[in-house]
PDB file of N, CA and C in Angstrom:
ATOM      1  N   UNK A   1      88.945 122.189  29.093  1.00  0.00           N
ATOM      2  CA  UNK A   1      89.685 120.995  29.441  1.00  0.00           C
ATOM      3  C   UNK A   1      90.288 120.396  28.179  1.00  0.00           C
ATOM      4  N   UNK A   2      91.352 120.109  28.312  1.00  0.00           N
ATOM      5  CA  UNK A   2      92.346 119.778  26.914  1.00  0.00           C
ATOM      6  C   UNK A   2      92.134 118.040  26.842  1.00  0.00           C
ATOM      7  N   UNK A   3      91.297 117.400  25.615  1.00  0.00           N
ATOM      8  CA  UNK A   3      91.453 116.294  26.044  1.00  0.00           C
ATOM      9  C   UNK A   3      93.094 115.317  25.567  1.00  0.00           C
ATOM     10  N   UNK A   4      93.235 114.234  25.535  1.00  0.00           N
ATOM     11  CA  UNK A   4      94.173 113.505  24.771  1.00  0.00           C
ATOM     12  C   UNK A   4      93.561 112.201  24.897  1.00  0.00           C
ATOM     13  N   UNK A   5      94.413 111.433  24.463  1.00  0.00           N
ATOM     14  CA  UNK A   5      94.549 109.783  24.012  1.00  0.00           C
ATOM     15  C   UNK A   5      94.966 109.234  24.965  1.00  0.00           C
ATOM     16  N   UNK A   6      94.839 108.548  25.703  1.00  0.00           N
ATOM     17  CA  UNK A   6      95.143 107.750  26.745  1.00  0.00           C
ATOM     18  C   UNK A   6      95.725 105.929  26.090  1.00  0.00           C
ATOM     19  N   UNK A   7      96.997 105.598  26.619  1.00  0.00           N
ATOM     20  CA  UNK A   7      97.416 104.548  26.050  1.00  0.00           C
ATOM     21  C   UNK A   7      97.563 103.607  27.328  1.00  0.00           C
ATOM     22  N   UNK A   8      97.104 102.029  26.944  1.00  0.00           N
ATOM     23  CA  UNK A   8      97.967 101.699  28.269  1.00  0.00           C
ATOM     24  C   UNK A   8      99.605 100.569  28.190  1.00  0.00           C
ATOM     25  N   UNK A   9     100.484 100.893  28.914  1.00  0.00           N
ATOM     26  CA  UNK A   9     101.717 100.854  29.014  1.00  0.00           C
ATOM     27  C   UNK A   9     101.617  99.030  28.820  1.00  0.00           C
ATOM     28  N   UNK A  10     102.134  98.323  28.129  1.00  0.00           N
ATOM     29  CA  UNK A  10     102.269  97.355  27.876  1.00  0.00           C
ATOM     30  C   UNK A  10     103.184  96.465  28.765  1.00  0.00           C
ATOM     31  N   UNK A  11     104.074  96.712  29.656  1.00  0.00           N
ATOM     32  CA  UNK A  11     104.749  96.239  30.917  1.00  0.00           C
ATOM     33  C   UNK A  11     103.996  96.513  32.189  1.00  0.00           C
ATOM     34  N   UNK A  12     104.083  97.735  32.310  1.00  0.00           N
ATOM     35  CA  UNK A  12     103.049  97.529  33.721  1.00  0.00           C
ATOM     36  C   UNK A  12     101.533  97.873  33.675  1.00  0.00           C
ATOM     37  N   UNK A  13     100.765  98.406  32.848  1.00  0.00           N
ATOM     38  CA  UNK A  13      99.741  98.173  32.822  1.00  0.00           C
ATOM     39  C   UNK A  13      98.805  99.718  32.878  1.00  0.00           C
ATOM     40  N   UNK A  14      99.451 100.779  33.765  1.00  0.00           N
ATOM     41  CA  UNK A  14      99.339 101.884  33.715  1.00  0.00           C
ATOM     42  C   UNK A  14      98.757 102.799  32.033  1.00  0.00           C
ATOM     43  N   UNK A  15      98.040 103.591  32.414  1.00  0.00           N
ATOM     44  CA  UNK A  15      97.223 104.190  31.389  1.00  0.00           C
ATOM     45  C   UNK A  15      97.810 105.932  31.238  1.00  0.00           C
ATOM     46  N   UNK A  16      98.300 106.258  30.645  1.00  0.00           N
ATOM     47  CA  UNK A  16      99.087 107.372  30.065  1.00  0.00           C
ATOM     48  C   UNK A  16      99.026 108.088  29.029  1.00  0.00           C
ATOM     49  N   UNK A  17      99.211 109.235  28.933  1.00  0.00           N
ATOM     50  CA  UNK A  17      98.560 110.202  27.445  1.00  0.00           C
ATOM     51  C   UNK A  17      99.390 109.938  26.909  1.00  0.00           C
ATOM     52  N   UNK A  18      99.269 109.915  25.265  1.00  0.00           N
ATOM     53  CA  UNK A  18      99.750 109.252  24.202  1.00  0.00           C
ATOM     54  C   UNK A  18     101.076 109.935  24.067  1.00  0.00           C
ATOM     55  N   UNK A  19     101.285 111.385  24.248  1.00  0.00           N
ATOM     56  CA  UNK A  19     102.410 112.131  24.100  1.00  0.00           C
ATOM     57  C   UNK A  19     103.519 111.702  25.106  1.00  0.00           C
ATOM     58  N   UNK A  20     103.270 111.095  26.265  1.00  0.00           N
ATOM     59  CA  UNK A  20     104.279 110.549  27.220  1.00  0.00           C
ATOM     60  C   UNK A  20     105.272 109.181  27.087  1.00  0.00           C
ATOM     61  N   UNK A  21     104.078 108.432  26.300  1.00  0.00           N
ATOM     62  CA  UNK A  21     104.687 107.012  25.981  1.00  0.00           C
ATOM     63  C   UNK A  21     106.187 107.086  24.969  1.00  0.00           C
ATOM     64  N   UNK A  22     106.499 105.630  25.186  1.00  0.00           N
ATOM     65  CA  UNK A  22     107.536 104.928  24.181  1.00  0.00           C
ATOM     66  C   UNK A  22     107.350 104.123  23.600  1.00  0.00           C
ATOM     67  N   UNK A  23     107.546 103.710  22.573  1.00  0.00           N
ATOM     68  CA  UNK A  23     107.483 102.489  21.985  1.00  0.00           C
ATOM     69  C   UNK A  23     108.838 101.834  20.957  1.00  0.00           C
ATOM     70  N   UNK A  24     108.588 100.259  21.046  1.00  0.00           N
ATOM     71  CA  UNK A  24     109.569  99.993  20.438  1.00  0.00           C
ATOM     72  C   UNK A  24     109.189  98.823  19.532  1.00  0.00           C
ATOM     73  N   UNK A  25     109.953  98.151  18.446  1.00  0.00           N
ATOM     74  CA  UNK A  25     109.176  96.746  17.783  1.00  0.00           C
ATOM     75  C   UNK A  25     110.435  96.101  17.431  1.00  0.00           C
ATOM     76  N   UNK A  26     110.613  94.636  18.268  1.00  0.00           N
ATOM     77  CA  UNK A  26     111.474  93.824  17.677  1.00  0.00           C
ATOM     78  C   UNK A  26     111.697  93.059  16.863  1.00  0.00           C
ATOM     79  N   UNK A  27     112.850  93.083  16.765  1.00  0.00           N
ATOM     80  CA  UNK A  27     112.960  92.010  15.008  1.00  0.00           C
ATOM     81  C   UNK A  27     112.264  90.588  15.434  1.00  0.00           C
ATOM     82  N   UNK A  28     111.716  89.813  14.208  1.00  0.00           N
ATOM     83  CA  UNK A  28     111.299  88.459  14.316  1.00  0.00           C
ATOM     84  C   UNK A  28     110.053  88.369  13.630  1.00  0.00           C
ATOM     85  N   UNK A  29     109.330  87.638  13.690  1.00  0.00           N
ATOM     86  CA  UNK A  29     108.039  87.725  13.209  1.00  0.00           C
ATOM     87  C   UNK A  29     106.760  86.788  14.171  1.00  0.00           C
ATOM     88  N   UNK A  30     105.863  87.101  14.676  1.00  0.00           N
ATOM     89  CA  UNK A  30     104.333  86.869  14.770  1.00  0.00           C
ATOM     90  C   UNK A  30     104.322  85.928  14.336  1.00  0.00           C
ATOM     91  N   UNK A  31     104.044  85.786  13.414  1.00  0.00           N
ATOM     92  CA  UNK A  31     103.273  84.874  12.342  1.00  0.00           C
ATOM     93  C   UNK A  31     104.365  84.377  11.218  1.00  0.00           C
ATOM     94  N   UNK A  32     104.920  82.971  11.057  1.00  0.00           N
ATOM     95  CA  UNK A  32     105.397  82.611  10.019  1.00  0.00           C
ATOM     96  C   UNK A  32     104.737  82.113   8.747  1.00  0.00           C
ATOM     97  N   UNK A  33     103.417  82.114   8.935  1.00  0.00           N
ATOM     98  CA  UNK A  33     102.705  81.537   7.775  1.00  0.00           C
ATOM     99  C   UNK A  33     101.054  82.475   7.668  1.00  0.00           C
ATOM    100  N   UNK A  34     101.215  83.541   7.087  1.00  0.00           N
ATOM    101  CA  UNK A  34     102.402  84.182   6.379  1.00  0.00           C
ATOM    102  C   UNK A  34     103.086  85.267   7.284  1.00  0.00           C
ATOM    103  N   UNK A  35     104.363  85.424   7.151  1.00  0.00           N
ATOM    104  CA  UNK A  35     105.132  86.261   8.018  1.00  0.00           C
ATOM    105  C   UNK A  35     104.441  87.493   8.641  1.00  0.00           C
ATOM    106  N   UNK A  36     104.578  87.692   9.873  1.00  0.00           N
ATOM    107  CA  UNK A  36     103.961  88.842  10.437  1.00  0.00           C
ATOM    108  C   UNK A  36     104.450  89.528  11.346  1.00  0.00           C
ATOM    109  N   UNK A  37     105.499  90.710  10.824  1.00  0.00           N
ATOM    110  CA  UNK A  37     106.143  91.544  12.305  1.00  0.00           C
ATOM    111  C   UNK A  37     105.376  91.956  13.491  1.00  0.00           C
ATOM    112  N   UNK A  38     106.153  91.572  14.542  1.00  0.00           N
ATOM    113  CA  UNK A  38     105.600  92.014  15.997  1.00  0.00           C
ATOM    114  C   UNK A  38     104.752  93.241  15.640  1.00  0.00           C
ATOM    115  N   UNK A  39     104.470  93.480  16.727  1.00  0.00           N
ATOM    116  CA  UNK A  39     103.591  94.450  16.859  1.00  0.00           C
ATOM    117  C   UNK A  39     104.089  95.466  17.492  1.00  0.00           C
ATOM    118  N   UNK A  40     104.371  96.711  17.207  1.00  0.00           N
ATOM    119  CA  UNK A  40     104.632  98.035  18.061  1.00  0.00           C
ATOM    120  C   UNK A  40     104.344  98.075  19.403  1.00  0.00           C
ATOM    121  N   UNK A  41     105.424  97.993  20.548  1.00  0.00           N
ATOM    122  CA  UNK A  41     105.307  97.439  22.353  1.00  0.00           C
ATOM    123  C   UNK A  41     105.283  98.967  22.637  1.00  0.00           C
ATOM    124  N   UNK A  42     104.415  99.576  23.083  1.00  0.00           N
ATOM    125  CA  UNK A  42     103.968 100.788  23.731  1.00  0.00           C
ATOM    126  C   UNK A  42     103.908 100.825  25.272  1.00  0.00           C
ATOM    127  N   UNK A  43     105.325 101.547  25.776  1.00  0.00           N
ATOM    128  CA  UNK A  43     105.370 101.907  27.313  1.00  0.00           C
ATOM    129  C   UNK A  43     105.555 103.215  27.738  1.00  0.00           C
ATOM    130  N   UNK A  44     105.091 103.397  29.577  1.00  0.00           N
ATOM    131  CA  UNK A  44     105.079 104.696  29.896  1.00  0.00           C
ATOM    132  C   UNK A  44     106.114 105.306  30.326  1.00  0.00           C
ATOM    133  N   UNK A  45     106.778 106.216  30.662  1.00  0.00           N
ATOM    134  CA  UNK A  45     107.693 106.975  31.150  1.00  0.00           C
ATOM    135  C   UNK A  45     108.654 106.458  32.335  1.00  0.00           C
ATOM    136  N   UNK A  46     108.127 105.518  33.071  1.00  0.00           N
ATOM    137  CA  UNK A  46     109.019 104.878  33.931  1.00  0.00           C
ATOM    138  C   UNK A  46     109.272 103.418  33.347  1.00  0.00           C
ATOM    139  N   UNK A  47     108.516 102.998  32.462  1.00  0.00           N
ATOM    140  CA  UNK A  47     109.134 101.502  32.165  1.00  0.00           C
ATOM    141  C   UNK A  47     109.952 101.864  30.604  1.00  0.00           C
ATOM    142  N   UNK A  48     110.013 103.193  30.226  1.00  0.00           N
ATOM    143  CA  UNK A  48     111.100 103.466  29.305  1.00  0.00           C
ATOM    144  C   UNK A  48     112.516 103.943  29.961  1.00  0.00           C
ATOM    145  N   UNK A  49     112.501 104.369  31.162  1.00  0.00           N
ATOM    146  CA  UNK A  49     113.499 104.642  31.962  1.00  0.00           C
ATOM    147  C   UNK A  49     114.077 103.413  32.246  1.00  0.00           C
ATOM    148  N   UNK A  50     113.191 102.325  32.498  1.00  0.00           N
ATOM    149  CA  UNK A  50     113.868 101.150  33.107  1.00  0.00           C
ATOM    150  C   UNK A  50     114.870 100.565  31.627  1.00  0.00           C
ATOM    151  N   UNK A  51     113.831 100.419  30.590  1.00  0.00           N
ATOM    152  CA  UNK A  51     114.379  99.980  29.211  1.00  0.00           C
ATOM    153  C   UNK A  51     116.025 100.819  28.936  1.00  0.00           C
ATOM    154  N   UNK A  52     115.396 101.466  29.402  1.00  0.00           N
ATOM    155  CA  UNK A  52     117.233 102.656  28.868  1.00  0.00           C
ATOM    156  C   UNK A  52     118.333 102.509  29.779  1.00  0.00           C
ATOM    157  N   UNK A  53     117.931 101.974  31.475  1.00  0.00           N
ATOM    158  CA  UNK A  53     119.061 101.091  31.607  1.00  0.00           C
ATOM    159  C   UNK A  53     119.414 100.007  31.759  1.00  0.00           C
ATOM    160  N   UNK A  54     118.769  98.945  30.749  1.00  0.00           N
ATOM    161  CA  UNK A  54     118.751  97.735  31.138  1.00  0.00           C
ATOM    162  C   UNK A  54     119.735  98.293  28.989  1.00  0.00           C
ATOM    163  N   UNK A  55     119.623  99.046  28.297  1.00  0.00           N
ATOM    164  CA  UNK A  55     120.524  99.224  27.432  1.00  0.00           C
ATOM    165  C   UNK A  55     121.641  99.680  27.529  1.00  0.00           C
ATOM    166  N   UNK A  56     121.480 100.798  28.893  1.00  0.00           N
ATOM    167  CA  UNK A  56     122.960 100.844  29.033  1.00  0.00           C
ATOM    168  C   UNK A  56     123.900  99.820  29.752  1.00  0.00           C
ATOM    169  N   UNK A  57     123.495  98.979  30.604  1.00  0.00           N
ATOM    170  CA  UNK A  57     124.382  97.668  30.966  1.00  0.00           C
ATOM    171  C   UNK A  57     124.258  96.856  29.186  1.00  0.00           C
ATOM    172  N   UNK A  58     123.818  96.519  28.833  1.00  0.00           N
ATOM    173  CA  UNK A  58     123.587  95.468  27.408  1.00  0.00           C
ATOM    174  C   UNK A  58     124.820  96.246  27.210  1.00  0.00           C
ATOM    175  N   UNK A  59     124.804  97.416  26.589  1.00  0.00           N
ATOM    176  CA  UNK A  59     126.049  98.499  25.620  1.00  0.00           C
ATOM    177  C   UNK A  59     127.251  98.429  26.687  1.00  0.00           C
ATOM    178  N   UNK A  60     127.480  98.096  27.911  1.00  0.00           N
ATOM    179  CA  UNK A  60     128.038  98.074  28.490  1.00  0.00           C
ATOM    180  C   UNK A  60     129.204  97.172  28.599  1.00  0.00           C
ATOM    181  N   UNK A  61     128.346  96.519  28.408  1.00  0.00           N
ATOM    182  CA  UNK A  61     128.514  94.633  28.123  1.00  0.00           C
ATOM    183  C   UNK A  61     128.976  94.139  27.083  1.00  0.00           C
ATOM    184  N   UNK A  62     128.897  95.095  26.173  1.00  0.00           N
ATOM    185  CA  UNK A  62     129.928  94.635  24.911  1.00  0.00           C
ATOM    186  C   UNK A  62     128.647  93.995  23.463  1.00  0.00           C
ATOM    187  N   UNK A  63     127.442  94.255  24.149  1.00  0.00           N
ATOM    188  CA  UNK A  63     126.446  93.385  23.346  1.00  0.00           C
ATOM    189  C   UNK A  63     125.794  94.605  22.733  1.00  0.00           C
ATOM    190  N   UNK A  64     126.071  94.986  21.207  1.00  0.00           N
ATOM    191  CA  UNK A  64     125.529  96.011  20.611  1.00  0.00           C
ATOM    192  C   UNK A  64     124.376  96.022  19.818  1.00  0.00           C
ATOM    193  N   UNK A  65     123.491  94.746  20.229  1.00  0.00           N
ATOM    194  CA  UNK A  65     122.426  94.646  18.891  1.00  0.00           C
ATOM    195  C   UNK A  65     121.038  95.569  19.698  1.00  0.00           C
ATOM    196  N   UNK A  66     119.780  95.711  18.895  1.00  0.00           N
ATOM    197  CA  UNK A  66     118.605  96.862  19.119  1.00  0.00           C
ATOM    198  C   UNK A  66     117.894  96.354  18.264  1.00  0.00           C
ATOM    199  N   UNK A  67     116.376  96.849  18.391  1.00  0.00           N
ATOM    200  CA  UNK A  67     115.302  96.735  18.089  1.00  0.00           C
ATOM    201  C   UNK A  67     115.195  96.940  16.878  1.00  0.00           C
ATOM    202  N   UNK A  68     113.962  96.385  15.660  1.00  0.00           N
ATOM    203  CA  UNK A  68     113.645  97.026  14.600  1.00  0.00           C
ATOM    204  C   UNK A  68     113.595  98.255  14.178  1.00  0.00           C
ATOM    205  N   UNK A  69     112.504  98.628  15.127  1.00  0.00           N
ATOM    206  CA  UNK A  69     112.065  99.761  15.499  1.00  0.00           C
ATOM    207  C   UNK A  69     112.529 100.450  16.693  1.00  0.00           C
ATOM    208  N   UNK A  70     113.103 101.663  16.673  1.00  0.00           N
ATOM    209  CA  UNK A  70     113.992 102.032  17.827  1.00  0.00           C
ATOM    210  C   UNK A  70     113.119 103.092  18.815  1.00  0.00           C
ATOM    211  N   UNK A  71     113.735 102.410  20.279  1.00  0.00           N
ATOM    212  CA  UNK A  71     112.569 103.526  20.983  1.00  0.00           C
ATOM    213  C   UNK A  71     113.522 104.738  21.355  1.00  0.00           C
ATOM    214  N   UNK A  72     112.908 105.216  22.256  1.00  0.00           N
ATOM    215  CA  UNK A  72     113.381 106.932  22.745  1.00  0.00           C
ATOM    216  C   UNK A  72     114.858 106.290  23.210  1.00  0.00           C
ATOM    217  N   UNK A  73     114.032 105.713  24.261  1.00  0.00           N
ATOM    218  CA  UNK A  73     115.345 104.659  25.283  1.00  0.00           C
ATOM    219  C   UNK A  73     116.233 104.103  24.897  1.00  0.00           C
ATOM    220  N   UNK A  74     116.473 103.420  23.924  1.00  0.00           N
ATOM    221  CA  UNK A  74     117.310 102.957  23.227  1.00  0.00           C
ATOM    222  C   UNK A  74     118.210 104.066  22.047  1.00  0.00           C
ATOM    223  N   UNK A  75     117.296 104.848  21.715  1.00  0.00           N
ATOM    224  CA  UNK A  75     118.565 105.792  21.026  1.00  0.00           C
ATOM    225  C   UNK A  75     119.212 106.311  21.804  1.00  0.00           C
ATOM    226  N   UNK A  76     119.034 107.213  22.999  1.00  0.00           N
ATOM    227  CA  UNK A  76     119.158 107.757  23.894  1.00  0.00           C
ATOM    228  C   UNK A  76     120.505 107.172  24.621  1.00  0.00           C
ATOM    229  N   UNK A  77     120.482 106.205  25.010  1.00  0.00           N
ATOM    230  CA  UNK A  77     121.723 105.056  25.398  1.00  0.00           C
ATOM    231  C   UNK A  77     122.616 104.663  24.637  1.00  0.00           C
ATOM    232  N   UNK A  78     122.419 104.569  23.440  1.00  0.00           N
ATOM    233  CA  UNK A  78     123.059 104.368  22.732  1.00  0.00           C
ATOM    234  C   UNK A  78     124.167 105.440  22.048  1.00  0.00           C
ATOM    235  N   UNK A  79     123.438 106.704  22.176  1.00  0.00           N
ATOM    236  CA  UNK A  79     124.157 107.916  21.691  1.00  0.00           C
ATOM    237  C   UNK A  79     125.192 108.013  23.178  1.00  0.00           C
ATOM    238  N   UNK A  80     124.786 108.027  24.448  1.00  0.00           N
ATOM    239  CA  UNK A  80     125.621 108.429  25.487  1.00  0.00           C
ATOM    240  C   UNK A  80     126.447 107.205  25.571  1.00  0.00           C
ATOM    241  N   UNK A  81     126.048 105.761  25.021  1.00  0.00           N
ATOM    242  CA  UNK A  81     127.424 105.255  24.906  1.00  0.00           C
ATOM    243  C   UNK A  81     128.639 105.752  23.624  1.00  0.00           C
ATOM    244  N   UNK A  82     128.437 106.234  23.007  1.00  0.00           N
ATOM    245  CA  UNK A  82     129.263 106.695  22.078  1.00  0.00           C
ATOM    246  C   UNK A  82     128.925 105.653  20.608  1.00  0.00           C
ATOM    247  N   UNK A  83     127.668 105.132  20.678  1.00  0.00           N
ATOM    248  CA  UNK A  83     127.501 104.085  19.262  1.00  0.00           C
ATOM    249  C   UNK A  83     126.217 104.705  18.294  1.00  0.00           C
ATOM    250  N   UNK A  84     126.705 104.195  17.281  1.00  0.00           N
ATOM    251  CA  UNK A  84     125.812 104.372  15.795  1.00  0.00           C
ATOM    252  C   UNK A  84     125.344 103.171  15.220  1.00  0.00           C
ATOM    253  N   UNK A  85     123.803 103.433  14.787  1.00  0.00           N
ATOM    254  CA  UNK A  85     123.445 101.964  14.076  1.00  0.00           C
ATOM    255  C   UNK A  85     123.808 101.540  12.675  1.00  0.00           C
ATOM    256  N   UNK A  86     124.303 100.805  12.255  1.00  0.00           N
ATOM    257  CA  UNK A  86     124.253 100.290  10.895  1.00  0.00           C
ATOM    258  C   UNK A  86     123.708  99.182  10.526  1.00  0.00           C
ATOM    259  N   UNK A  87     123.019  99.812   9.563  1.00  0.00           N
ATOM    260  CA  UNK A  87     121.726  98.931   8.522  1.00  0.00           C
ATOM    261  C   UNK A  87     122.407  97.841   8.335  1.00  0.00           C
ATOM    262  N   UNK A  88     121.444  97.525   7.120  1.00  0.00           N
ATOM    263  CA  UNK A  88     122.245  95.590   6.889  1.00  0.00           C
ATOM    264  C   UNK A  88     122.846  95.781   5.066  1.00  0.00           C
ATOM    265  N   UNK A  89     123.220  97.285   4.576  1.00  0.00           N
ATOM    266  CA  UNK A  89     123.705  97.411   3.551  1.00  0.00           C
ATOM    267  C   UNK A  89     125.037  98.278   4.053  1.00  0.00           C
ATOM    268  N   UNK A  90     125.751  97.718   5.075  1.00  0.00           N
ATOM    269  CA  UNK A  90     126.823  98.364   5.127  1.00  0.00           C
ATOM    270  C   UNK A  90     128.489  97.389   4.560  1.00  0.00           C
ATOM    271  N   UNK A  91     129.109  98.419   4.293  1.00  0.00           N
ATOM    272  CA  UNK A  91     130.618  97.011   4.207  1.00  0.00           C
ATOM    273  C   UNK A  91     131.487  97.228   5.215  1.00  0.00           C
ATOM    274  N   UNK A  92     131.273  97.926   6.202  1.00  0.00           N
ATOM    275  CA  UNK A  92     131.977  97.891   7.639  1.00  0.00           C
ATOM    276  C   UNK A  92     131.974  97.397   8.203  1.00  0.00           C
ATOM    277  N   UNK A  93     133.393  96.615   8.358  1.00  0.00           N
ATOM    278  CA  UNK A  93     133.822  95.487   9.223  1.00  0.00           C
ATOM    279  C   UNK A  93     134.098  95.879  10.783  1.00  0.00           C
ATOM    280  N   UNK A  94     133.650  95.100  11.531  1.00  0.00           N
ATOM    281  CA  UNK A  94     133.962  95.038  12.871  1.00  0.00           C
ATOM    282  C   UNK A  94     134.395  93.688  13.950  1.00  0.00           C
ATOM    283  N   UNK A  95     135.639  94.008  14.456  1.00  0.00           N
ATOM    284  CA  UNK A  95     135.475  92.894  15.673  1.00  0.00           C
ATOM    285  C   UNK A  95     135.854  91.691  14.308  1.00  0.00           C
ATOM    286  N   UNK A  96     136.295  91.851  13.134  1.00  0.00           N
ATOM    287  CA  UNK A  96     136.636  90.678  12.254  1.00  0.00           C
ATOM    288  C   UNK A  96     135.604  90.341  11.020  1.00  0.00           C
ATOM    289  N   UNK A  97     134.182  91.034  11.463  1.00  0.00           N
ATOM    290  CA  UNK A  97     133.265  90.801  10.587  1.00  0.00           C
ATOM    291  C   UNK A  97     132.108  91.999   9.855  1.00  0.00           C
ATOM    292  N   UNK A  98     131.656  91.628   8.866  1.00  0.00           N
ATOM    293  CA  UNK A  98     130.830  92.694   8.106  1.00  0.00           C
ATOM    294  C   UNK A  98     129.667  93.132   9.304  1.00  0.00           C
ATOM    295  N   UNK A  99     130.166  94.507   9.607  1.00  0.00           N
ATOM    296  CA  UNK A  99     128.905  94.677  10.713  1.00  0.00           C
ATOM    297  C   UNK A  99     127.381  95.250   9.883  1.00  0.00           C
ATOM    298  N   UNK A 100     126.345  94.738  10.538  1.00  0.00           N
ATOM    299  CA  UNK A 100     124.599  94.889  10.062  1.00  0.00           C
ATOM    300  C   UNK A 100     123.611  94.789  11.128  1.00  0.00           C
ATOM    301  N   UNK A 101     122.638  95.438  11.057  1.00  0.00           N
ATOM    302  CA  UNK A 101     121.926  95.558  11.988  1.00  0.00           C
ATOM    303  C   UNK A 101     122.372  95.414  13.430  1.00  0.00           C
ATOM    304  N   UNK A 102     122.992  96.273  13.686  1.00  0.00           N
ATOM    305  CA  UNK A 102     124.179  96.350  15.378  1.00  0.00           C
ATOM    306  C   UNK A 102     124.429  97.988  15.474  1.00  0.00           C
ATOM    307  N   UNK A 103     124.335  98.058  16.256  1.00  0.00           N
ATOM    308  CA  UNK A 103     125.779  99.120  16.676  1.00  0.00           C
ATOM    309  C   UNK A 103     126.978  99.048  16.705  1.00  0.00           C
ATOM    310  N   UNK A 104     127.464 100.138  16.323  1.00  0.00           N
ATOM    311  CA  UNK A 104     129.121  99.937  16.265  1.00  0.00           C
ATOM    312  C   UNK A 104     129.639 101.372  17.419  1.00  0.00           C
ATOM    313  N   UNK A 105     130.652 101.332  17.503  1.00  0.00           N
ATOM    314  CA  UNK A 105     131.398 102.549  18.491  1.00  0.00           C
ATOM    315  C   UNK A 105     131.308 103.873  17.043  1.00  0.00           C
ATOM    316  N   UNK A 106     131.283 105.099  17.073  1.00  0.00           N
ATOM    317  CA  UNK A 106     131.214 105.788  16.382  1.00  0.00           C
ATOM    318  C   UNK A 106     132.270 106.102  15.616  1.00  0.00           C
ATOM    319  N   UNK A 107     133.708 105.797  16.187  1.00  0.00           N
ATOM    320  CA  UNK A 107     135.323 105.844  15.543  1.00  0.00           C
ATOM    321  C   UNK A 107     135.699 105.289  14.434  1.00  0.00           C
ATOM    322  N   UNK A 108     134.570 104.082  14.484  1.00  0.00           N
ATOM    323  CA  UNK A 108     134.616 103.179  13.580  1.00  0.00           C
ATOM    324  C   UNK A 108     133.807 103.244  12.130  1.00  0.00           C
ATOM    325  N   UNK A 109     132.570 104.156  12.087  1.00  0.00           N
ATOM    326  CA  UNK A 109     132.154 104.438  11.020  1.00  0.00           C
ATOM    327  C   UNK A 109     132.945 105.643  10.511  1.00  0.00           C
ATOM    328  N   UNK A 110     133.394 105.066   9.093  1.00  0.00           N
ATOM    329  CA  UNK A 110     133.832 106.054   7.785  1.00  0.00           C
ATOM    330  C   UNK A 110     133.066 107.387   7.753  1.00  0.00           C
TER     331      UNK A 110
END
């Protein structure tokens, strides 16, 4: 019998082997005194399905921003919308302004 890791899905509650899950971590912080990034949000296979299209309406929508930490779901959507992420050391302007931490359409990166 093969064992594994069993995780449980942080949206619905469901318990899942570690190799199935997603996870993702958003920008902000926990703790401001002293600063403390979220914590890594670990979900299962159907509430990463849901996440990936609740990104493809967002990307849809004209609203290109994403997570710290990027999940399956979110790259995934993001590539079939046709966008690329750029860091916050870029000088590519978009839409009028220095784009950072966003997505942009892919035409648009140099």
């Amino acid at each position: 019998m093969k064992k594994y890791i069993a995780n449980q899905c942080e949206h619905c509650g469901i318990f899942c082997k570690y190799e199935e899950m997603d996870s993702y971590t958003p920008y902000g912080c926990s703790s401001y005194d002293p600063p403390e990034p979220y914590d890594p949000t670990s979900v299962c296979k159907k509430c990463s399905q849901k996440i990936y299209k609740e990104y493809k309406k967002q990307f849809a929508a004209g609203n290109f921003r994403g997570d710290w930490c990027k999940s399956r779901a979110e790259m995934r959507a993001a590539k079939e919308a046709g966008l690329v992420w750029i860091g916050n050391n870029s000088n590519i302007k978009y839409k009028g302004k220095r784009a950072f931490n966003e997505y942009i359409p892919k035409e648009v990166k140099p």
